[in-house]
Protein backbone atom coordinates (compact mmCIF):
# COMPACT_ATOMS: atom_id res chain seq x y z
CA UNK A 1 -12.81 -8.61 -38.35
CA UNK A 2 -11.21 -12.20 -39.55
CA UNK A 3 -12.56 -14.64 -37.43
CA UNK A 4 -10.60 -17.42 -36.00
CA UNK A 5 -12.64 -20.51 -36.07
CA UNK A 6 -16.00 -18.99 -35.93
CA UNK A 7 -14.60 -16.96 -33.10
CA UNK A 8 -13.07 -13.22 -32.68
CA UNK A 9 -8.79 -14.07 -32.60
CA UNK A 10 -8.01 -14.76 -29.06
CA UNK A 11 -5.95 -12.28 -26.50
CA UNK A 12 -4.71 -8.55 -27.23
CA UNK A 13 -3.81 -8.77 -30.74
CA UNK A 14 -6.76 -9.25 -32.85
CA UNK A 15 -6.51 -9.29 -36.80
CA UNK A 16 -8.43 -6.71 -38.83
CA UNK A 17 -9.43 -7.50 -42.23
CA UNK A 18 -7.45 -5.82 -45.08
CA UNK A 19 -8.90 -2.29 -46.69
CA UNK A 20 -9.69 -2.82 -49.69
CA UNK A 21 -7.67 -2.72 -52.60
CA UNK A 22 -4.68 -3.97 -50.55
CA UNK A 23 -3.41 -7.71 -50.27
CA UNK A 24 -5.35 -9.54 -47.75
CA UNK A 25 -2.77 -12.16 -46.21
CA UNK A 26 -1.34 -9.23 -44.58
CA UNK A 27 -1.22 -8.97 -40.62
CA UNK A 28 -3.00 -5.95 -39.07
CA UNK A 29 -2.63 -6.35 -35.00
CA UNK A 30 -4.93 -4.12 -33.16
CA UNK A 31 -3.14 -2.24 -30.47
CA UNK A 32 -4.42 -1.61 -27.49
CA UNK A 33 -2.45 0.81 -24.83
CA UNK A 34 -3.14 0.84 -21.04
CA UNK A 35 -1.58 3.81 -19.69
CA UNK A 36 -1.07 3.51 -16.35
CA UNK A 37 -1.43 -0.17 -16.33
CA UNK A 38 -3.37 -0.58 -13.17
CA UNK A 39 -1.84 -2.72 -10.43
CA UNK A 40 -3.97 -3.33 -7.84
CA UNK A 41 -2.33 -3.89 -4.42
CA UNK A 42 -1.95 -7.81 -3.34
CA UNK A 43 -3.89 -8.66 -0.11
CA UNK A 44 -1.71 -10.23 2.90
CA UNK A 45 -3.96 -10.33 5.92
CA UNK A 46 -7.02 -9.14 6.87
CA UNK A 47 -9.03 -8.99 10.07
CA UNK A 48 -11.43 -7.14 12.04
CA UNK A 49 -9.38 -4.28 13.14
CA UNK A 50 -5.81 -4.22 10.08
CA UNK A 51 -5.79 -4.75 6.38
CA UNK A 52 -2.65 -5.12 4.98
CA UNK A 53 -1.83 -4.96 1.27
CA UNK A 54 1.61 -5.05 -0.72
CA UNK A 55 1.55 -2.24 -3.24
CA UNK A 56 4.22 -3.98 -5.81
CA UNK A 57 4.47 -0.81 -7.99
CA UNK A 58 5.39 1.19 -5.14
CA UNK A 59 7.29 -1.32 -2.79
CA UNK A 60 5.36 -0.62 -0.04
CA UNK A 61 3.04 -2.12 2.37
CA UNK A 62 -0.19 -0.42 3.27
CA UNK A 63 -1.80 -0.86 6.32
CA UNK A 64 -5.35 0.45 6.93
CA UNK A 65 -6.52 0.24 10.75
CA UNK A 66 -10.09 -0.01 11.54
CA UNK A 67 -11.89 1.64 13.98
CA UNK A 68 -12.65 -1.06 16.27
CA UNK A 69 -9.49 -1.19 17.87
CA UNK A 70 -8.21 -1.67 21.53
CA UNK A 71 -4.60 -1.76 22.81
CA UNK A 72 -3.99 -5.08 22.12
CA UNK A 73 -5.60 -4.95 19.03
CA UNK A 74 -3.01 -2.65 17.92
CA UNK A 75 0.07 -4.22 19.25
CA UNK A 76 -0.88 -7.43 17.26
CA UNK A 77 -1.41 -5.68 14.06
CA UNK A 78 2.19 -3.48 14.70
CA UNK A 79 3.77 -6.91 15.16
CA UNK A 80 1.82 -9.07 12.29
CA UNK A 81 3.43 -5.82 10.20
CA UNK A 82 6.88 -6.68 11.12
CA UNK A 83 6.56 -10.11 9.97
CA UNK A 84 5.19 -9.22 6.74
CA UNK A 85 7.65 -6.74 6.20
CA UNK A 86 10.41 -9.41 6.75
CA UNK A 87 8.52 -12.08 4.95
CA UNK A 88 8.23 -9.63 1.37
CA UNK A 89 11.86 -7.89 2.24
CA UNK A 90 9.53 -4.55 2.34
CA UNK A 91 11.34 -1.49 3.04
CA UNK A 92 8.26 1.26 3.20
CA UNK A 93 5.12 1.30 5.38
CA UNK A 94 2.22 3.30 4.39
CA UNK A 95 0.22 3.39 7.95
CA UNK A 96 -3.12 4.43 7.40
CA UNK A 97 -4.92 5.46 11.30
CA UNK A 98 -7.82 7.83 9.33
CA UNK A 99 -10.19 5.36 10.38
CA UNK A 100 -8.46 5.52 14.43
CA UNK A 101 -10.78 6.39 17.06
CA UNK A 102 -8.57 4.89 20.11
CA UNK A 103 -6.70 7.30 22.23
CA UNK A 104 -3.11 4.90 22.52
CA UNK A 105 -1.30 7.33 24.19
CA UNK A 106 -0.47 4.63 26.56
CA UNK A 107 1.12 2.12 23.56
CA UNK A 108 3.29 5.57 22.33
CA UNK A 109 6.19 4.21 24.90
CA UNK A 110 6.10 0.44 23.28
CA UNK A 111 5.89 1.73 19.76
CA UNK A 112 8.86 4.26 20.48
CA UNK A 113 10.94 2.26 22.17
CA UNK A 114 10.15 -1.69 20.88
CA UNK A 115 8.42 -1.61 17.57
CA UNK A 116 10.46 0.79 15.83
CA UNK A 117 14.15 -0.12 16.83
CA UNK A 118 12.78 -4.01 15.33
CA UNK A 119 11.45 -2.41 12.32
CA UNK A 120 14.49 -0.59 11.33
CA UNK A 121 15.99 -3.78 12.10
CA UNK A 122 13.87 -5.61 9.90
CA UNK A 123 14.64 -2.78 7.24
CA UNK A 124 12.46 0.05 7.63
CA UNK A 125 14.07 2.82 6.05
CA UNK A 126 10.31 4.92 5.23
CA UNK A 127 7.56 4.98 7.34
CA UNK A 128 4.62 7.74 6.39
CA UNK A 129 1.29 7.39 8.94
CA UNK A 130 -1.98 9.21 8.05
CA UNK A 131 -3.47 10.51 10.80
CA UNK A 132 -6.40 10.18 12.35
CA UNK A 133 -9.87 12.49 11.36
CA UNK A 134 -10.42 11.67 15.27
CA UNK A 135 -8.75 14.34 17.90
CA UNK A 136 -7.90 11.69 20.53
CA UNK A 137 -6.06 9.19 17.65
CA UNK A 138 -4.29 11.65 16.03
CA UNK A 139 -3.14 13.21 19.59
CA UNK A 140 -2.09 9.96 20.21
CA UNK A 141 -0.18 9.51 16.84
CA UNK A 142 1.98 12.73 17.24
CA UNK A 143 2.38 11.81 20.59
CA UNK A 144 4.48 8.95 19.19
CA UNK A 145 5.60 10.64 15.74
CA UNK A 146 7.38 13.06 17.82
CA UNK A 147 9.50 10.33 20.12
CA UNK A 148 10.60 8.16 17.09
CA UNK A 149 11.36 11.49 14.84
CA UNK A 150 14.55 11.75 15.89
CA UNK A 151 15.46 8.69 13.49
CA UNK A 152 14.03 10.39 10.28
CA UNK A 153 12.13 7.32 9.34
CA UNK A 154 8.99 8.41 10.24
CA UNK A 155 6.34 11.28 9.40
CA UNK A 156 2.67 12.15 9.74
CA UNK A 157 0.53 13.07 6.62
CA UNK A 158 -3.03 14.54 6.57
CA UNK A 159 -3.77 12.73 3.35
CA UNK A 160 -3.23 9.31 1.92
CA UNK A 161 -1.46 10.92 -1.13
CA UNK A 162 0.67 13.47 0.37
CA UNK A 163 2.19 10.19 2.41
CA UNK A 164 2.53 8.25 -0.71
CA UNK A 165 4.76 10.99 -2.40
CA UNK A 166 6.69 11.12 0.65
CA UNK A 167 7.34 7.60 0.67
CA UNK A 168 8.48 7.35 -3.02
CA UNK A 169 10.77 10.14 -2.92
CA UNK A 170 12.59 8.88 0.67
């Protein structure tokens, strides 16, 4: 390898040296390929009980709840969602509740009938939950799947992947 000052040549593109027998002035880049280029998801808040990520391949946030949650635990992190997805013009939520041990049952009615008219206001148009490995949580989850169905935004996945193709192809 030609050396660039005592050094290897800097970034991607590093020279080789010539075979021999051919003219060594010549350029020879190395080539590297990344295929997939990874892209790792940018953090936008965390906090005890909600991670939230933007995914900028996918155009989606991901939120991934804890399990140390109560019900105003989640109403804050439904809300601090909203305001991201405003902030980054975010169109697709990718709710993650595996980790869910709450039975919210009683925050179904708020989600239904004040978190999700706002969201589609603030642009929803996907909206793919995991559900819970917990009976109570996912119960609970349905529970408030089925009242907000009837806008076709939103849908329940068993795992993370199976939501993620959803969300790409709505």
């Amino acid at each position: 390898m030609r050396r660039w000052w005592g050094r290897p040549a800097p970034g991607p593109l590093r020279l080789r040296a010539a075979p021999p027998g051919s003219a060594p002035w010549k350029f020879r880049p190395v080539v590297r390929h990344f295929a997939p280029f990874p892209m790792h998801p940018r953090l936008l808040s965390h906090t005890p009980t909600l991670t939230i990520q933007y995914d900028p391949v996918n155009e989606c946030l991901l939120a991934r709840w804890s399990s140390e949650q109560t019900l105003g635990s989640l109403r804050a992190g439904y809300t601090l969602l909203l305001e991201k997805m405003q902030r980054h013009a975010c169109s697709r939520l990718l709710d993650d509740h595996r980790q869910l041990h709450l039975l919210w049952a009683d925050l179904a009615d708020w989600f239904c009938t004040t978190w999700a008219p706002r969201a589609r206001q603030a642009g929803l148009t996907a909206h793919a939950v995991v559900y819970a490995r917990y009976f109570f949580a996912r119960s609970s989850t349905e529970l408030a799947l089925r009242r907000v169905r009837g806008s076709g935004l939103t849908a329940g996945f068993d795992t993370e992947e199976a939501a993620l193709r959803a969300l790409l192809t709505a």
